[in-house]
C-alpha atoms as a PDB file:
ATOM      1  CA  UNK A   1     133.584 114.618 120.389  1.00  0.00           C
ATOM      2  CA  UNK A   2     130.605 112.788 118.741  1.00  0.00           C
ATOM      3  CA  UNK A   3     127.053 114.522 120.088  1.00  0.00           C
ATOM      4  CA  UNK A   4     123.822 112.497 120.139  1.00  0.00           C
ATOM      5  CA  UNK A   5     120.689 114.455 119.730  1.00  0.00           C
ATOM      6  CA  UNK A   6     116.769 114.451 119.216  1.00  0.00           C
ATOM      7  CA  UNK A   7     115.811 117.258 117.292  1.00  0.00           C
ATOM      8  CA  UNK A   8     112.335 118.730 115.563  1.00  0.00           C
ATOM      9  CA  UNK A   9     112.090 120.691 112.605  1.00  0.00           C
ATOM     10  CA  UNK A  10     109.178 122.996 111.940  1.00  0.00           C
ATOM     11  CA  UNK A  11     108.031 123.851 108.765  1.00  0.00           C
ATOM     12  CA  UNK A  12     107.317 127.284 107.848  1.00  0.00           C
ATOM     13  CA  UNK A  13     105.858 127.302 104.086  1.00  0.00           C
ATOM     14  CA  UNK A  14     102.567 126.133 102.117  1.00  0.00           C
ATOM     15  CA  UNK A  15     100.268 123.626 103.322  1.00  0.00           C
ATOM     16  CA  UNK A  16     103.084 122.448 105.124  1.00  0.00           C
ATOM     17  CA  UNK A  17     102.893 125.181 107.458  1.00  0.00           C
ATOM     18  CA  UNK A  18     102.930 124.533 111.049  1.00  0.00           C
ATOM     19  CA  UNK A  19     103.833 120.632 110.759  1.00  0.00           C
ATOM     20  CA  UNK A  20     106.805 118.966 112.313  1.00  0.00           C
ATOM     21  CA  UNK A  21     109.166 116.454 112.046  1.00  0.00           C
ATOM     22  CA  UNK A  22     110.791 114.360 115.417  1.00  0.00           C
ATOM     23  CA  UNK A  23     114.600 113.206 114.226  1.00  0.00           C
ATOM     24  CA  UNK A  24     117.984 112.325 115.925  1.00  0.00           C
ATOM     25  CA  UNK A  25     121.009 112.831 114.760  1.00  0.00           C
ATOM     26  CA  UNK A  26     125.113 111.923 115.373  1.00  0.00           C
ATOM     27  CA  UNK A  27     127.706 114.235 114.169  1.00  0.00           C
ATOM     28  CA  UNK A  28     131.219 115.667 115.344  1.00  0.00           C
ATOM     29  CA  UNK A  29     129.931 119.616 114.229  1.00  0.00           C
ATOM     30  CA  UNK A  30     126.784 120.841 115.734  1.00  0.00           C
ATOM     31  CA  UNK A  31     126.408 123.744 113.239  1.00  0.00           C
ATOM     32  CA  UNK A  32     126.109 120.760 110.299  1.00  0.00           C
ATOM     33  CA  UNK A  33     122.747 122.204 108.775  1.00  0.00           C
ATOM     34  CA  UNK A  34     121.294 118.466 109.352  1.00  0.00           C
ATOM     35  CA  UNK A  35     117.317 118.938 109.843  1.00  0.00           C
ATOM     36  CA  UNK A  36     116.277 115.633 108.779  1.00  0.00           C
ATOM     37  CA  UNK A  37     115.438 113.195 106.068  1.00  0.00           C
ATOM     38  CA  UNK A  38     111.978 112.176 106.280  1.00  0.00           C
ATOM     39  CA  UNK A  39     110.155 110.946 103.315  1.00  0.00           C
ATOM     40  CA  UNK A  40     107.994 113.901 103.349  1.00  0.00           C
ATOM     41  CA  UNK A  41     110.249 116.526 105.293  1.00  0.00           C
ATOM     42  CA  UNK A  42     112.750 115.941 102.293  1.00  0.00           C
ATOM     43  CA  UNK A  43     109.781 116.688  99.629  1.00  0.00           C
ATOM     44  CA  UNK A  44     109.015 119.538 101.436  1.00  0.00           C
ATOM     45  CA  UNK A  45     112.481 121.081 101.085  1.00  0.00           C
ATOM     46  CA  UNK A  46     112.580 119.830  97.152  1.00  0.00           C
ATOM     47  CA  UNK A  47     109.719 122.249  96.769  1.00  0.00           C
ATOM     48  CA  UNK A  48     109.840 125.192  99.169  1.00  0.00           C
ATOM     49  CA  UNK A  49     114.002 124.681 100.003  1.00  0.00           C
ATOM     50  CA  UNK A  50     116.209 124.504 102.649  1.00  0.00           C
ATOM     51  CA  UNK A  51     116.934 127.794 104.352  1.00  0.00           C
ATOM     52  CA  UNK A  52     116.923 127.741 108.289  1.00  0.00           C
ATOM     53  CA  UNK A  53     114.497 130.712 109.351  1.00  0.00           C
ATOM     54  CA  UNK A  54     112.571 130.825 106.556  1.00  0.00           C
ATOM     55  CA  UNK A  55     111.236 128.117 105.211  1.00  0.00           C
ATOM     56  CA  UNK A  56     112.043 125.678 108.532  1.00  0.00           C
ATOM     57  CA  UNK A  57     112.908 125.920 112.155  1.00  0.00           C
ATOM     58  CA  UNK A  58     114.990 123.512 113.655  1.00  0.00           C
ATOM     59  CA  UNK A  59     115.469 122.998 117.668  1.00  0.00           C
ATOM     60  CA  UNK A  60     117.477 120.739 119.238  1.00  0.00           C
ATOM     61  CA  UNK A  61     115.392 119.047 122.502  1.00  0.00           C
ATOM     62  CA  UNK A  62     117.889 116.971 124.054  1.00  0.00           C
ATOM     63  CA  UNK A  63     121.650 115.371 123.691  1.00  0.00           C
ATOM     64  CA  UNK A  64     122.306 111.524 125.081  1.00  0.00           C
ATOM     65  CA  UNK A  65     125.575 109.896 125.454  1.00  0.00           C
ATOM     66  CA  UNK A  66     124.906 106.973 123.523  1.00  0.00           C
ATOM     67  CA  UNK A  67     123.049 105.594 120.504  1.00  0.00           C
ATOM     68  CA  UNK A  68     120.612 103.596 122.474  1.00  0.00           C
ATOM     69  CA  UNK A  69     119.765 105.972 124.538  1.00  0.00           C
ATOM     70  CA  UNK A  70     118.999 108.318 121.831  1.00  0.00           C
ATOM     71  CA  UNK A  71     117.297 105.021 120.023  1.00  0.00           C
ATOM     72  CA  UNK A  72     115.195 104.795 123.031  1.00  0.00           C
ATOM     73  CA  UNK A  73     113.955 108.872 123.340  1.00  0.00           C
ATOM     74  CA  UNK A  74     113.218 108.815 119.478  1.00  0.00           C
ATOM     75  CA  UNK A  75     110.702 106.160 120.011  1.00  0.00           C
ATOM     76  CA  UNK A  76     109.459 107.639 123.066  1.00  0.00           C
ATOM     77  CA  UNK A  77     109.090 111.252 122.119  1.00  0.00           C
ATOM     78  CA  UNK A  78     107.303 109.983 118.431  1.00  0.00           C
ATOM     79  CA  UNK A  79     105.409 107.370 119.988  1.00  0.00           C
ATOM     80  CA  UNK A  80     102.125 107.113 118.344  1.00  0.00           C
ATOM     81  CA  UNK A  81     101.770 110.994 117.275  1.00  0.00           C
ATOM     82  CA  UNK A  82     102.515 109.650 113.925  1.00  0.00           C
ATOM     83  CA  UNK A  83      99.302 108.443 113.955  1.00  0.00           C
ATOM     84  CA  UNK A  84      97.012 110.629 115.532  1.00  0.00           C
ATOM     85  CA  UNK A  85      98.639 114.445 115.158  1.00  0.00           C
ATOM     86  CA  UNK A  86      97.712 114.967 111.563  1.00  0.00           C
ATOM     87  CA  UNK A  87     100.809 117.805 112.069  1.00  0.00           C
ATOM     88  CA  UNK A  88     103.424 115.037 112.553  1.00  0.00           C
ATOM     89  CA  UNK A  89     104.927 114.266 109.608  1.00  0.00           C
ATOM     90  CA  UNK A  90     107.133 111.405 110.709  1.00  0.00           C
ATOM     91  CA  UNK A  91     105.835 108.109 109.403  1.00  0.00           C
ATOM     92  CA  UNK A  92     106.786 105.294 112.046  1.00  0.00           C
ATOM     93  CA  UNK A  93     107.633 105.872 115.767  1.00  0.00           C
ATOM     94  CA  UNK A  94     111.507 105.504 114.873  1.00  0.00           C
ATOM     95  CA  UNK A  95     113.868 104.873 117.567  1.00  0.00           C
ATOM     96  CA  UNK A  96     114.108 101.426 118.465  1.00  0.00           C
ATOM     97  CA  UNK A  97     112.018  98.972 120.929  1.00  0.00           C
ATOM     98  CA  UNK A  98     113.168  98.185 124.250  1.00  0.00           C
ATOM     99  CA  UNK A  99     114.654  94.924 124.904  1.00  0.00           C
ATOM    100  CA  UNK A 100     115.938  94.102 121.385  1.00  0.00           C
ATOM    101  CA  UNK A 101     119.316  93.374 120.794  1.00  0.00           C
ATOM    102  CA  UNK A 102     121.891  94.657 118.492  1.00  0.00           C
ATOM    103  CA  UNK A 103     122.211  90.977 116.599  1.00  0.00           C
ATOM    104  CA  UNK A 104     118.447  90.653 116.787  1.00  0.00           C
ATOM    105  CA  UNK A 105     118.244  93.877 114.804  1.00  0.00           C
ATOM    106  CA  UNK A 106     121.097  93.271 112.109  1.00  0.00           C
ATOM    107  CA  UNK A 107     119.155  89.739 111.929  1.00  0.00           C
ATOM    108  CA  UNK A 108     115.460  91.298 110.876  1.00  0.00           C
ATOM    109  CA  UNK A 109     117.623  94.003 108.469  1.00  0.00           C
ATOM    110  CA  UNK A 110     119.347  90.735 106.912  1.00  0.00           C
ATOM    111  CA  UNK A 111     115.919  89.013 106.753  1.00  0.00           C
ATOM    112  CA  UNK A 112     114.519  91.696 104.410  1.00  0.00           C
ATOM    113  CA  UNK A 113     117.006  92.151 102.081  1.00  0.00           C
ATOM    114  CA  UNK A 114     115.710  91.553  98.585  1.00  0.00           C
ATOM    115  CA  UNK A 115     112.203  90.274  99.511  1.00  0.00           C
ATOM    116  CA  UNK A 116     109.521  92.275  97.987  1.00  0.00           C
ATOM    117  CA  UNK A 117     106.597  92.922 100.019  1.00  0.00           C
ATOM    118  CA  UNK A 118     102.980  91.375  99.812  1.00  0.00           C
ATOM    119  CA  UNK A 119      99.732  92.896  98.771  1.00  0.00           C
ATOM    120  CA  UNK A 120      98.316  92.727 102.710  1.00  0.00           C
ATOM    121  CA  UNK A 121     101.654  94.495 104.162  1.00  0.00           C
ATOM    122  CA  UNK A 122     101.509  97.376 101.686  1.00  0.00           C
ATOM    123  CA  UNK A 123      97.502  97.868 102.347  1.00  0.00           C
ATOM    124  CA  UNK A 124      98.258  97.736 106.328  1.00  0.00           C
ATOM    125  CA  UNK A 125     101.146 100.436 105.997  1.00  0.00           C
ATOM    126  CA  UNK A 126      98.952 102.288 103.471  1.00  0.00           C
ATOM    127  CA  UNK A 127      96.092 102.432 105.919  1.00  0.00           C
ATOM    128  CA  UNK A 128      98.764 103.717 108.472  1.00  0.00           C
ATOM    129  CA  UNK A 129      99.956 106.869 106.688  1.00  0.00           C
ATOM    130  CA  UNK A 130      96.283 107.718 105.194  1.00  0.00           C
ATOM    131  CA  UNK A 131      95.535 110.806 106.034  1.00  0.00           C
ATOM    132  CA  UNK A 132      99.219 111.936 105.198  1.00  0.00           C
ATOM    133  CA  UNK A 133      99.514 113.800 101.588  1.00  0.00           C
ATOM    134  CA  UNK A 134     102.222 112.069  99.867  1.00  0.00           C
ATOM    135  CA  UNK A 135     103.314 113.332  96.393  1.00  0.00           C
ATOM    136  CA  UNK A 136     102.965 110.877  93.715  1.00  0.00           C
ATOM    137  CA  UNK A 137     106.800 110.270  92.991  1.00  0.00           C
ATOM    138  CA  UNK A 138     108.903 107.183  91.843  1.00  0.00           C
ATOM    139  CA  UNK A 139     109.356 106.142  95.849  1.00  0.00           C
ATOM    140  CA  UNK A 140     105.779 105.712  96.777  1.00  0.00           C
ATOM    141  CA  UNK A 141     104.619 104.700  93.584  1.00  0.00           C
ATOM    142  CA  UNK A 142     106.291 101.218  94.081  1.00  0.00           C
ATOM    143  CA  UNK A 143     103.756 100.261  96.460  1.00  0.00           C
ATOM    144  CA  UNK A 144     101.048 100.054  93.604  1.00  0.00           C
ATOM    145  CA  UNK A 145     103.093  98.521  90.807  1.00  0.00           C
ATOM    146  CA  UNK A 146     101.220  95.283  89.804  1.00  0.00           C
ATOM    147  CA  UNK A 147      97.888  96.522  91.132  1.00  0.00           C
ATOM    148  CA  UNK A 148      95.370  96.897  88.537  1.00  0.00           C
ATOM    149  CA  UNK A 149      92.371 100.045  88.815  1.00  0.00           C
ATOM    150  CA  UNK A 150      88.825  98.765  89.143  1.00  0.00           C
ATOM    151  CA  UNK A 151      86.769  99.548  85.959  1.00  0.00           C
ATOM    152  CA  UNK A 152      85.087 102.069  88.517  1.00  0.00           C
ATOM    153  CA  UNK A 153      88.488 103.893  88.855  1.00  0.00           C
ATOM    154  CA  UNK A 154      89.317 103.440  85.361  1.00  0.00           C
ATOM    155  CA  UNK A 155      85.735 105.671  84.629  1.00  0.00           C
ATOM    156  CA  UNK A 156      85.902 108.337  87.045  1.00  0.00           C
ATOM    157  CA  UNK A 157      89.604 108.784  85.739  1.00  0.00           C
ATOM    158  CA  UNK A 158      88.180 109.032  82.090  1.00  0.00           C
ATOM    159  CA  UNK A 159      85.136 111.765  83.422  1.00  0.00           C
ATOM    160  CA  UNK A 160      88.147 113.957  84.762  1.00  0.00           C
ATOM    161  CA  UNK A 161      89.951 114.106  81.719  1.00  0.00           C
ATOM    162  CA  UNK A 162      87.381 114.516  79.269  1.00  0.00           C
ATOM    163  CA  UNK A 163      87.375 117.184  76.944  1.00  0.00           C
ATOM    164  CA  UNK A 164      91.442 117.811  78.507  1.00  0.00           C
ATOM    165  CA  UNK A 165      93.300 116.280  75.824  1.00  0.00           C
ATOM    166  CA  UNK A 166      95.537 118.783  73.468  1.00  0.00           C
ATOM    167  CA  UNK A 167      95.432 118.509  69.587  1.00  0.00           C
ATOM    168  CA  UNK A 168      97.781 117.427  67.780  1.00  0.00           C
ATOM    169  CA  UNK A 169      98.617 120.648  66.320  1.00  0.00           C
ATOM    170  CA  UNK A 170      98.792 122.170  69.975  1.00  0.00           C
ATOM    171  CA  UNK A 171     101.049 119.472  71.527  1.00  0.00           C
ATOM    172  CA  UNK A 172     102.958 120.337  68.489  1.00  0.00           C
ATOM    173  CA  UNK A 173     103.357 123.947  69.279  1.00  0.00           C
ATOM    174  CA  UNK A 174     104.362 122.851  73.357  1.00  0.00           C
ATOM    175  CA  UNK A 175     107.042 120.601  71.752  1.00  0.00           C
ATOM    176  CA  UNK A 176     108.768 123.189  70.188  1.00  0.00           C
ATOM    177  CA  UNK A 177     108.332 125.711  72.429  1.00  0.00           C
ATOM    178  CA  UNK A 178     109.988 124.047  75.448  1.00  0.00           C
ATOM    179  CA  UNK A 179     112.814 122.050  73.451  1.00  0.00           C
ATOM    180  CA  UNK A 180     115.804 122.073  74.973  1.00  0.00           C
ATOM    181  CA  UNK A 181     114.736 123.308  78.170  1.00  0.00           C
ATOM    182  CA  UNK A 182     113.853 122.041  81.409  1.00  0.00           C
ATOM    183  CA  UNK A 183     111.842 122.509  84.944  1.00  0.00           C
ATOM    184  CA  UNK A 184     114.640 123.620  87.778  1.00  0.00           C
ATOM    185  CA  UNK A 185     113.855 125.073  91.412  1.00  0.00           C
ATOM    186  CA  UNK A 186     115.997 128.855  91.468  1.00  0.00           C
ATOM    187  CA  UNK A 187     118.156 128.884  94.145  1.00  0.00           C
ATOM    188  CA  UNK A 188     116.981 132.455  94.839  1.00  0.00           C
ATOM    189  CA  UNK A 189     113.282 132.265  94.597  1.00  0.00           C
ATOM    190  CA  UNK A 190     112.442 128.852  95.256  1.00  0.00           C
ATOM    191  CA  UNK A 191     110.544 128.583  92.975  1.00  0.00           C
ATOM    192  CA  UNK A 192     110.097 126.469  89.778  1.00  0.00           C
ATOM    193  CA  UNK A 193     110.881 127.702  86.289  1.00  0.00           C
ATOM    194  CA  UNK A 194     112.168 126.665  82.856  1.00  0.00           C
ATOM    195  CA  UNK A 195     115.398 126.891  82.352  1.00  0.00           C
ATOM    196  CA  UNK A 196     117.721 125.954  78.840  1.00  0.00           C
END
Protein backbone atom coordinates (compact mmCIF):
# COMPACT_ATOMS: atom_id res chain seq x y z
CA UNK A 1 0.00 0.00 0.00
CA UNK A 2 1.52 3.39 -1.07
CA UNK A 3 0.33 6.31 1.67
CA UNK A 4 0.14 9.97 0.61
CA UNK A 5 0.71 12.46 3.31
CA UNK A 6 1.25 16.24 4.34
CA UNK A 7 3.39 16.43 7.15
CA UNK A 8 5.24 19.40 9.38
CA UNK A 9 8.34 19.15 11.10
CA UNK A 10 9.20 21.33 14.06
CA UNK A 11 12.44 22.25 14.95
CA UNK A 12 13.62 22.02 18.37
CA UNK A 13 17.38 23.48 18.50
CA UNK A 14 19.27 26.99 18.13
CA UNK A 15 17.89 29.87 16.44
CA UNK A 16 15.98 27.45 14.68
CA UNK A 17 13.87 26.85 17.53
CA UNK A 18 10.24 26.94 17.17
CA UNK A 19 10.22 27.14 13.16
CA UNK A 20 8.53 24.71 10.87
CA UNK A 21 8.59 23.12 7.79
CA UNK A 22 5.06 22.08 5.60
CA UNK A 23 6.14 18.75 3.36
CA UNK A 24 4.36 15.70 1.72
CA UNK A 25 5.54 12.67 1.29
CA UNK A 26 4.84 8.96 -0.65
CA UNK A 27 6.20 5.86 0.77
CA UNK A 28 5.12 2.07 1.27
CA UNK A 29 6.55 2.25 5.33
CA UNK A 30 5.16 4.92 7.47
CA UNK A 31 7.87 4.53 10.17
CA UNK A 32 10.57 5.68 7.17
CA UNK A 33 12.22 8.54 9.36
CA UNK A 34 11.37 10.95 6.21
CA UNK A 35 10.93 14.64 7.79
CA UNK A 36 11.75 16.56 4.82
CA UNK A 37 14.27 18.07 2.51
CA UNK A 38 13.99 21.67 2.49
CA UNK A 39 16.87 23.81 1.58
CA UNK A 40 17.07 25.08 5.01
CA UNK A 41 15.32 22.17 7.06
CA UNK A 42 18.26 19.97 5.59
CA UNK A 43 20.98 22.67 6.91
CA UNK A 44 19.41 22.60 9.99
CA UNK A 45 19.86 18.85 10.50
CA UNK A 46 23.68 19.16 8.98
CA UNK A 47 24.26 21.26 12.05
CA UNK A 48 22.10 20.30 15.02
CA UNK A 49 21.20 16.42 13.46
CA UNK A 50 18.54 14.30 12.88
CA UNK A 51 17.09 12.68 15.97
CA UNK A 52 13.16 12.65 16.22
CA UNK A 53 12.34 14.15 19.81
CA UNK A 54 15.15 16.02 20.23
CA UNK A 55 16.29 18.06 17.90
CA UNK A 56 12.79 17.90 15.59
CA UNK A 57 9.19 16.94 15.86
CA UNK A 58 7.50 15.57 13.10
CA UNK A 59 3.45 15.19 12.77
CA UNK A 60 1.70 13.85 10.18
CA UNK A 61 -1.67 16.26 9.37
CA UNK A 62 -3.39 14.40 6.81
CA UNK A 63 -3.17 11.22 4.23
CA UNK A 64 -4.86 11.62 0.46
CA UNK A 65 -5.37 8.91 -1.96
CA UNK A 66 -3.67 10.38 -4.73
CA UNK A 67 -0.75 12.59 -5.77
CA UNK A 68 -2.86 15.45 -6.87
CA UNK A 69 -4.73 15.58 -4.21
CA UNK A 70 -1.84 15.72 -1.95
CA UNK A 71 -0.29 18.29 -4.79
CA UNK A 72 -3.29 20.33 -4.21
CA UNK A 73 -3.28 20.40 0.07
CA UNK A 74 0.57 21.19 -0.08
CA UNK A 75 -0.15 24.32 -1.90
CA UNK A 76 -3.08 25.07 0.09
CA UNK A 77 -1.85 24.45 3.58
CA UNK A 78 1.74 26.58 2.58
CA UNK A 79 -0.01 29.09 0.70
CA UNK A 80 1.63 32.34 1.23
CA UNK A 81 3.00 31.64 4.97
CA UNK A 82 6.23 31.35 3.22
CA UNK A 83 6.12 34.77 2.95
CA UNK A 84 4.73 36.35 5.78
CA UNK A 85 5.39 33.75 8.97
CA UNK A 86 9.02 34.56 9.46
CA UNK A 87 8.71 30.79 11.37
CA UNK A 88 8.01 29.03 8.04
CA UNK A 89 10.87 27.84 6.67
CA UNK A 90 9.55 26.48 3.41
CA UNK A 91 10.60 28.64 0.50
CA UNK A 92 7.74 28.45 -2.26
CA UNK A 93 4.07 27.42 -1.66
CA UNK A 94 4.92 23.81 -3.13
CA UNK A 95 2.17 21.67 -4.18
CA UNK A 96 1.01 22.36 -7.48
CA UNK A 97 -1.63 25.00 -9.08
CA UNK A 98 -5.00 24.06 -9.90
CA UNK A 99 -5.91 23.50 -13.38
CA UNK A 100 -2.48 22.55 -14.79
CA UNK A 101 -1.96 19.51 -16.45
CA UNK A 102 0.42 16.72 -16.10
CA UNK A 103 2.02 17.44 -19.86
CA UNK A 104 1.83 21.15 -19.13
CA UNK A 105 4.06 20.50 -16.13
CA UNK A 106 6.68 17.96 -17.69
CA UNK A 107 6.60 20.79 -20.56
CA UNK A 108 7.79 23.94 -18.14
CA UNK A 109 10.39 21.16 -16.32
CA UNK A 110 11.68 20.42 -20.04
CA UNK A 111 11.72 24.19 -20.77
CA UNK A 112 14.27 24.84 -17.99
CA UNK A 113 16.61 22.36 -18.41
CA UNK A 114 20.06 23.82 -18.89
CA UNK A 115 19.06 27.53 -19.09
CA UNK A 116 20.75 29.59 -16.55
CA UNK A 117 18.79 32.20 -14.98
CA UNK A 118 18.89 36.10 -15.50
CA UNK A 119 20.06 38.83 -13.23
CA UNK A 120 16.13 40.17 -12.71
CA UNK A 121 14.80 36.46 -11.81
CA UNK A 122 17.49 35.85 -9.20
CA UNK A 123 16.89 39.56 -7.58
CA UNK A 124 12.91 38.81 -7.61
CA UNK A 125 13.43 35.30 -5.84
CA UNK A 126 16.10 36.94 -3.65
CA UNK A 127 13.69 39.62 -2.55
CA UNK A 128 11.23 36.66 -1.85
CA UNK A 129 13.24 34.68 0.71
CA UNK A 130 14.82 38.01 2.41
CA UNK A 131 14.22 37.87 5.64
CA UNK A 132 15.12 34.03 5.66
CA UNK A 133 18.86 33.30 7.09
CA UNK A 134 20.43 31.19 4.56
CA UNK A 135 23.99 29.85 5.22
CA UNK A 136 26.47 30.90 2.75
CA UNK A 137 27.12 27.39 1.07
CA UNK A 138 28.02 26.22 -2.55
CA UNK A 139 23.95 26.01 -3.37
CA UNK A 140 23.01 29.55 -2.74
CA UNK A 141 26.12 30.99 -3.63
CA UNK A 142 25.35 30.32 -7.39
CA UNK A 143 22.91 32.99 -7.44
CA UNK A 144 25.76 35.69 -7.11
CA UNK A 145 28.42 34.19 -9.35
CA UNK A 146 29.18 36.89 -12.02
CA UNK A 147 27.97 39.73 -9.82
CA UNK A 148 30.60 42.10 -8.97
CA UNK A 149 30.58 44.12 -5.11
CA UNK A 150 30.17 47.87 -5.35
CA UNK A 151 33.42 49.69 -4.28
CA UNK A 152 31.07 50.58 -1.21
CA UNK A 153 30.86 46.81 -0.36
CA UNK A 154 34.30 46.19 -1.29
CA UNK A 155 35.22 49.04 1.78
CA UNK A 156 33.02 48.11 4.47
CA UNK A 157 34.33 44.45 3.79
CA UNK A 158 38.00 45.81 4.14
CA UNK A 159 36.90 47.97 7.69
CA UNK A 160 35.71 44.46 9.07
CA UNK A 161 38.75 42.73 8.50
CA UNK A 162 41.24 45.13 9.41
CA UNK A 163 43.76 44.45 11.79
CA UNK A 164 42.23 40.34 11.40
CA UNK A 165 44.78 39.01 9.22
CA UNK A 166 47.30 36.21 10.84
CA UNK A 167 51.15 36.45 10.31
CA UNK A 168 52.86 34.51 8.49
CA UNK A 169 54.56 32.85 11.25
CA UNK A 170 51.03 32.21 12.93
CA UNK A 171 49.26 30.75 9.85
CA UNK A 172 52.35 28.73 9.93
CA UNK A 173 51.84 27.35 13.34
CA UNK A 174 47.68 26.62 12.32
CA UNK A 175 49.09 24.68 9.31
CA UNK A 176 50.84 22.34 11.21
CA UNK A 177 48.80 22.03 13.91
CA UNK A 178 45.66 20.84 12.09
CA UNK A 179 47.48 18.70 9.26
CA UNK A 180 45.95 15.79 8.58
CA UNK A 181 42.86 16.43 10.29
CA UNK A 182 39.54 17.58 9.56
CA UNK A 183 36.06 19.33 10.83
CA UNK A 184 33.31 16.29 11.34
CA UNK A 185 29.80 16.59 13.22
CA UNK A 186 30.02 13.50 16.27
CA UNK A 187 27.34 11.37 15.91
CA UNK A 188 26.93 11.52 19.71
CA UNK A 189 27.18 15.13 20.52
CA UNK A 190 26.27 16.86 17.52
CA UNK A 191 28.53 18.80 17.61
CA UNK A 192 31.56 19.85 15.47
CA UNK A 193 35.13 18.82 16.17
CA UNK A 194 38.46 17.92 14.57
CA UNK A 195 38.96 14.76 13.86
CA UNK A 196 42.38 12.83 12.07
Amino acid sequence: MVYYYIYKTTCLKGKFKGKYYFGQHKTRKLDDKYAGSGRLLVDYFKKYGKVEGETYNIEILAFYDNQEDLNKAEYEIIGDKYETDKNCLNLCSGGWKEGVSDETRELQRQSHIGKKQSEETIEKRMKKIRGKKLPFNKKNSENFKGRSLTDEWKDKIRQKHLGTHKSEEDKEYLRELYKGKHWRINPETNKREWYT
